[in-house]
Protein backbone atom coordinates (compact mmCIF):
# COMPACT_ATOMS: atom_id res chain seq x y z
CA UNK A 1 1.70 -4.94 -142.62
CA UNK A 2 3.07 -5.68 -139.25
CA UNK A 3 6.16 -4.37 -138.22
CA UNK A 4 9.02 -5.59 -136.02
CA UNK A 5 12.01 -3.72 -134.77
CA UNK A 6 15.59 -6.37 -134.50
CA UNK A 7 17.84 -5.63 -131.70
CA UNK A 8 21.17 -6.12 -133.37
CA UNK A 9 24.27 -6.59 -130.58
CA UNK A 10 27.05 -6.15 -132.99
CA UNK A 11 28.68 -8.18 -136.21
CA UNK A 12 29.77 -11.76 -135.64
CA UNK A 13 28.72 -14.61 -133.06
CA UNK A 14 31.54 -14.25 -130.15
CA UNK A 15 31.29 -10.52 -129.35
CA UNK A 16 28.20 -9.55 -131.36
CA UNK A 17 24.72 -10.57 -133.43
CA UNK A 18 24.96 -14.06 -134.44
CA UNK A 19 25.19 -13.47 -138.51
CA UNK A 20 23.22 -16.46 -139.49
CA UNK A 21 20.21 -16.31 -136.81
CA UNK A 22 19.86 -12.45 -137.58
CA UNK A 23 19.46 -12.62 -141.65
CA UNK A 24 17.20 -15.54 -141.35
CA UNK A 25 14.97 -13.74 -138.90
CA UNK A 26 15.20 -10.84 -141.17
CA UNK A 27 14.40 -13.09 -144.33
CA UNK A 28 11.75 -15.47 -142.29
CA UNK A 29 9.67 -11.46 -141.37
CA UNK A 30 10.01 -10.28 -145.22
CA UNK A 31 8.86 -13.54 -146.23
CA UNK A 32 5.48 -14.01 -144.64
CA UNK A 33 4.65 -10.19 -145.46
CA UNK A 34 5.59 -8.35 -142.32
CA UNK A 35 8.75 -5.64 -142.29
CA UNK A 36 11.15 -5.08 -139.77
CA UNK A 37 13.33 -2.11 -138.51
CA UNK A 38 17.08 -2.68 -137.19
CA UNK A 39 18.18 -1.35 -134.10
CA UNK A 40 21.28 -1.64 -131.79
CA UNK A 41 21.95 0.56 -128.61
CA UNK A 42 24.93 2.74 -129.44
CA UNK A 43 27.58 1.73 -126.88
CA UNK A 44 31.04 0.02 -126.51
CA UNK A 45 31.21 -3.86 -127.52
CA UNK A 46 32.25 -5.47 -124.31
CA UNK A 47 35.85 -6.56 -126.05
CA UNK A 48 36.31 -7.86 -129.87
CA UNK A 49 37.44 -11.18 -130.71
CA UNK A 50 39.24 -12.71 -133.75
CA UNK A 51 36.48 -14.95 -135.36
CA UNK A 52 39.49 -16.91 -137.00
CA UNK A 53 41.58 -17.49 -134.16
CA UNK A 54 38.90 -16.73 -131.39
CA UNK A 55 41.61 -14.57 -129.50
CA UNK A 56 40.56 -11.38 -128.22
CA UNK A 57 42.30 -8.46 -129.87
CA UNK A 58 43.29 -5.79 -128.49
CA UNK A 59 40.88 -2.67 -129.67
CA UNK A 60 37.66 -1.17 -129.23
CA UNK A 61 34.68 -1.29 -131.66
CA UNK A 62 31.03 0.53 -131.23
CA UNK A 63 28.08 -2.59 -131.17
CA UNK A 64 25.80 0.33 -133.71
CA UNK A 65 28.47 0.61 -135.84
CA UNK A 66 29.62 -3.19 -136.09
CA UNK A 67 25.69 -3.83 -136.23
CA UNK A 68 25.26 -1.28 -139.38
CA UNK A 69 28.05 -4.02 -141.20
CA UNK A 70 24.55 -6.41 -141.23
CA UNK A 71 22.04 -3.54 -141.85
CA UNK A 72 23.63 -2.87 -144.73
CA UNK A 73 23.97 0.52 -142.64
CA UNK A 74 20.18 0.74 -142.69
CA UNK A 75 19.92 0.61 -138.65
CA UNK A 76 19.04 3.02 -135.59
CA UNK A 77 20.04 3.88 -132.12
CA UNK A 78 17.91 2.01 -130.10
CA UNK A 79 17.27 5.13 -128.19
CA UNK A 80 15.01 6.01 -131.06
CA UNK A 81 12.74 2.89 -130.68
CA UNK A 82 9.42 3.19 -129.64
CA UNK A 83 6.75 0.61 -128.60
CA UNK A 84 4.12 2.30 -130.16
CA UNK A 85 5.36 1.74 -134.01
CA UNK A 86 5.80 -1.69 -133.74
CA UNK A 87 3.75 -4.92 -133.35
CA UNK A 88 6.82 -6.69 -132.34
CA UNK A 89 10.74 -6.99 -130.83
CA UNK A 90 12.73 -9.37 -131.50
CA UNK A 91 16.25 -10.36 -130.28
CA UNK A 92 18.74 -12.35 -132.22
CA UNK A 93 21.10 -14.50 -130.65
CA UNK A 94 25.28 -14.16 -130.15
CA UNK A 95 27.34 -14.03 -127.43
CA UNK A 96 26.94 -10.13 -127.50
CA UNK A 97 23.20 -10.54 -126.75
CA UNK A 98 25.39 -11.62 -123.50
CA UNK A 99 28.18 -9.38 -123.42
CA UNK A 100 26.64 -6.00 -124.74
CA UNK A 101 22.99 -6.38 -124.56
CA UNK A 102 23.64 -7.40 -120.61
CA UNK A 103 26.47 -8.97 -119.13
CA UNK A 104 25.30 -12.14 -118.48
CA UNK A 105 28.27 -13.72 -119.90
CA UNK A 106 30.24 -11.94 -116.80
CA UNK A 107 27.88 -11.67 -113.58
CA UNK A 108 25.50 -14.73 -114.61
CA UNK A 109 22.60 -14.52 -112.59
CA UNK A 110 23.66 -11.21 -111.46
CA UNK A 111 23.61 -9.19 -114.54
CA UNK A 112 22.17 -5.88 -115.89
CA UNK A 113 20.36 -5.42 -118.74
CA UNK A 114 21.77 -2.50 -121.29
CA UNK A 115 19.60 0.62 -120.17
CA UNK A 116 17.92 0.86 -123.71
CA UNK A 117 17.95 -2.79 -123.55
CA UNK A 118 15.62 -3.01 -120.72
CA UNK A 119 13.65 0.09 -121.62
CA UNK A 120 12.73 -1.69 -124.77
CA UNK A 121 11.41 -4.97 -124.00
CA UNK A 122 9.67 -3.34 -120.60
CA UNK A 123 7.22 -1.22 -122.98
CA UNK A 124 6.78 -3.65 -125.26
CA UNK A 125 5.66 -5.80 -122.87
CA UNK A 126 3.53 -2.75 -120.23
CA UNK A 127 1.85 -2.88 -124.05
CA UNK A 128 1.31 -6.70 -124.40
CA UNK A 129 3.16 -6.79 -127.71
CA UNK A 130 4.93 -10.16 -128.37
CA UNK A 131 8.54 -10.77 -127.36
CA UNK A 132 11.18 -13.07 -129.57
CA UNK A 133 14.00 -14.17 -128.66
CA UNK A 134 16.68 -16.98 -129.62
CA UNK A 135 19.22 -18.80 -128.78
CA UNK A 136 21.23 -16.86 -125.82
CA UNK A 137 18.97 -13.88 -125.76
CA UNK A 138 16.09 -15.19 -123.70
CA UNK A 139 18.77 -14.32 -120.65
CA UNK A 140 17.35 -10.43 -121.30
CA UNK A 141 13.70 -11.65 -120.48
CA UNK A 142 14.66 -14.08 -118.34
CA UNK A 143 16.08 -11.21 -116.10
CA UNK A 144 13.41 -8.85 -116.63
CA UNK A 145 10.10 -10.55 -116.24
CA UNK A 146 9.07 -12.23 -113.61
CA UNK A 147 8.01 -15.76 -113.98
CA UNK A 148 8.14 -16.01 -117.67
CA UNK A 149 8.64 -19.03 -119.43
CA UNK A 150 11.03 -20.04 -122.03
CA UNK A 151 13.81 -21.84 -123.67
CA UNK A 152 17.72 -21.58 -124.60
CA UNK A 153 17.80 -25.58 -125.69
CA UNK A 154 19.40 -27.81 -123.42
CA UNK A 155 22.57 -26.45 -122.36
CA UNK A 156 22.43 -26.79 -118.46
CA UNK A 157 24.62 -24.34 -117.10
CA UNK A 158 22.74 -21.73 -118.45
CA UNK A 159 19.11 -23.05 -118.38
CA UNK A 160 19.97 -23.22 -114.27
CA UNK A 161 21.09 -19.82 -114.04
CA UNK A 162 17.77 -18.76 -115.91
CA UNK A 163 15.63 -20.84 -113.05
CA UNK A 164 17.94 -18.93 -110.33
CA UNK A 165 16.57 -15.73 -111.85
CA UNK A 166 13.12 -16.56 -111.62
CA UNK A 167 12.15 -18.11 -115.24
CA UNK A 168 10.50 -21.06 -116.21
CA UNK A 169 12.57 -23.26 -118.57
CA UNK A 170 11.75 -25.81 -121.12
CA UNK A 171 14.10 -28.09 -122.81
CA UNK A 172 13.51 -28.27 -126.58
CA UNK A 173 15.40 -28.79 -129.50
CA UNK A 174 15.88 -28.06 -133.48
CA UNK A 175 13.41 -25.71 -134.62
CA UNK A 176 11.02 -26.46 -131.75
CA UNK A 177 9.44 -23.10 -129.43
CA UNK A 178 8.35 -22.64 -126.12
CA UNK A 179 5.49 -20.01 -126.35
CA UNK A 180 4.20 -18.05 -123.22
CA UNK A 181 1.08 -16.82 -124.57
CA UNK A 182 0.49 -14.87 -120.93
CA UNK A 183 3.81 -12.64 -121.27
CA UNK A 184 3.63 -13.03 -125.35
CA UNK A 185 7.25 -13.88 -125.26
CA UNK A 186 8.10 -16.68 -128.07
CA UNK A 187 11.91 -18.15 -127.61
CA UNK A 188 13.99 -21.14 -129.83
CA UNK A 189 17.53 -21.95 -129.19
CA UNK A 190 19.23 -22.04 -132.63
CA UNK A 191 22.75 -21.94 -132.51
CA UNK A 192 22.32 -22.71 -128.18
CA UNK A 193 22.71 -26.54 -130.02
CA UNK A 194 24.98 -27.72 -132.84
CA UNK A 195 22.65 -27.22 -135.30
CA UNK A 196 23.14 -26.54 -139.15
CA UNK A 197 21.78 -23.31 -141.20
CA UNK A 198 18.55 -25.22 -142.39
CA UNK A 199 17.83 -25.94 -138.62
CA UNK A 200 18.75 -22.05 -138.17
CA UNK A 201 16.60 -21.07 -140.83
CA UNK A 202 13.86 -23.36 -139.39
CA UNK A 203 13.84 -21.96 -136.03
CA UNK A 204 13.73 -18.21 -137.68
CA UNK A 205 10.94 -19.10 -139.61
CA UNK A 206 8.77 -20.73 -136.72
CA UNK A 207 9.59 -17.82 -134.48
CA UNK A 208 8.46 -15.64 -136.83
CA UNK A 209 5.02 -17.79 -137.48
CA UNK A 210 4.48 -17.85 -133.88
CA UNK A 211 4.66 -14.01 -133.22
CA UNK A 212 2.39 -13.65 -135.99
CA UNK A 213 0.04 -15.52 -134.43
CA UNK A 214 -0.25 -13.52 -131.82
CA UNK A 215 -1.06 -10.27 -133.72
């Protein structure tokens, strides 16, 4: 069976993994026979916010630890990931894919990728191994490789912040990929529209298919 290790960035969409995007990826692997591993780097969340009143509040939380809430605690440092066990990465989406996975929400164009971050989607791809990544996460590969080509939907702030680092962006919508079969980096934008959980679920499941298709 092929595997695939899930970068987790925390528990909730404004400071963490988007909850929705991340179980239907989850689901979408189990379900056409593949497994997957959960990972999240084990670091500070970059604030926490009050998913009822969207305020920030004023405490720290730990992005493995809020990330082990969704794991059902079954989850690793991402220090402990290596390329070599898996066929595949893939990155959820959330604002914490831009606040604690890099800190693109911040410095825009200008930001760094999490140290573990970066050292796990360089090997996978120094090993060709296919790339995922939806709705906000694409930022991470849009910062670290060098003319690929993908998609966060339509919204146009950030799809010309991804050109000024050097990506190639296509528009798309509901469910729909773009595929970069040279870098093997797959990307849908999800919850980057107003979309409903079907239209979540779809895009999970045609990520999934796609990356598959590679192996």
């Amino acid at each position: 069976m092929k595997r695939f290790a899930i970068v987790l960035a925390g528990s909730g969409v404004y400071d963490g993994s988007e909850i929705h995007e991340t179980t239907l990826s989850m689901y979408a692997v189990a379900s056409k026979g593949a497994t997957y591993e959960l990972f999240a780097p084990d670091i500070d969340q970059h604030h926490v916010i009050n998913h009822l009143t969207g305020e920030e509040m004023p405490e720290k939380r730990n992005v493995l630890i809020e990330s082990a809430r969704i794991a059902r605690g079954q989850i690793k440092d991402l220090k402990e990931f290596q390329a070599k066990d898996f066929d595949a990465l893939l990155f959820p989406g959330g604002f914490g894919a831009a606040k604690n996975l890099c800190d693109f929400a911040i410095k825009g164009v200008d930001c760094n990728i999490e140290h573990e971050v970066e050292r796990s989607i360089r090997s996978m791809h120094e090993q060709n191994k296919p790339i995922g990544a939806i709705c906000i996460s694409p930022v991470l590969l849009a910062r670290l490789l060098p003319d690929v080509e993908l998609t966060i939907g339509q919204d146009k702030g950030t799809l010309q912040a991804i050109e000024k680092m050097g990506a190639k962006h296509k528009e798309t919508t509901h469910g729909e990929l773009v595929i970069d079969q040279k870098n093997k980096v797959v990307t849908t934008p999800c919850y980057m529209l107003d979309a409903n959980i079907k239209q979540i679920g779809d895009g999970a499941f045609n990520i999934v298919d796609a990356i598959l298709s590679m192996l």
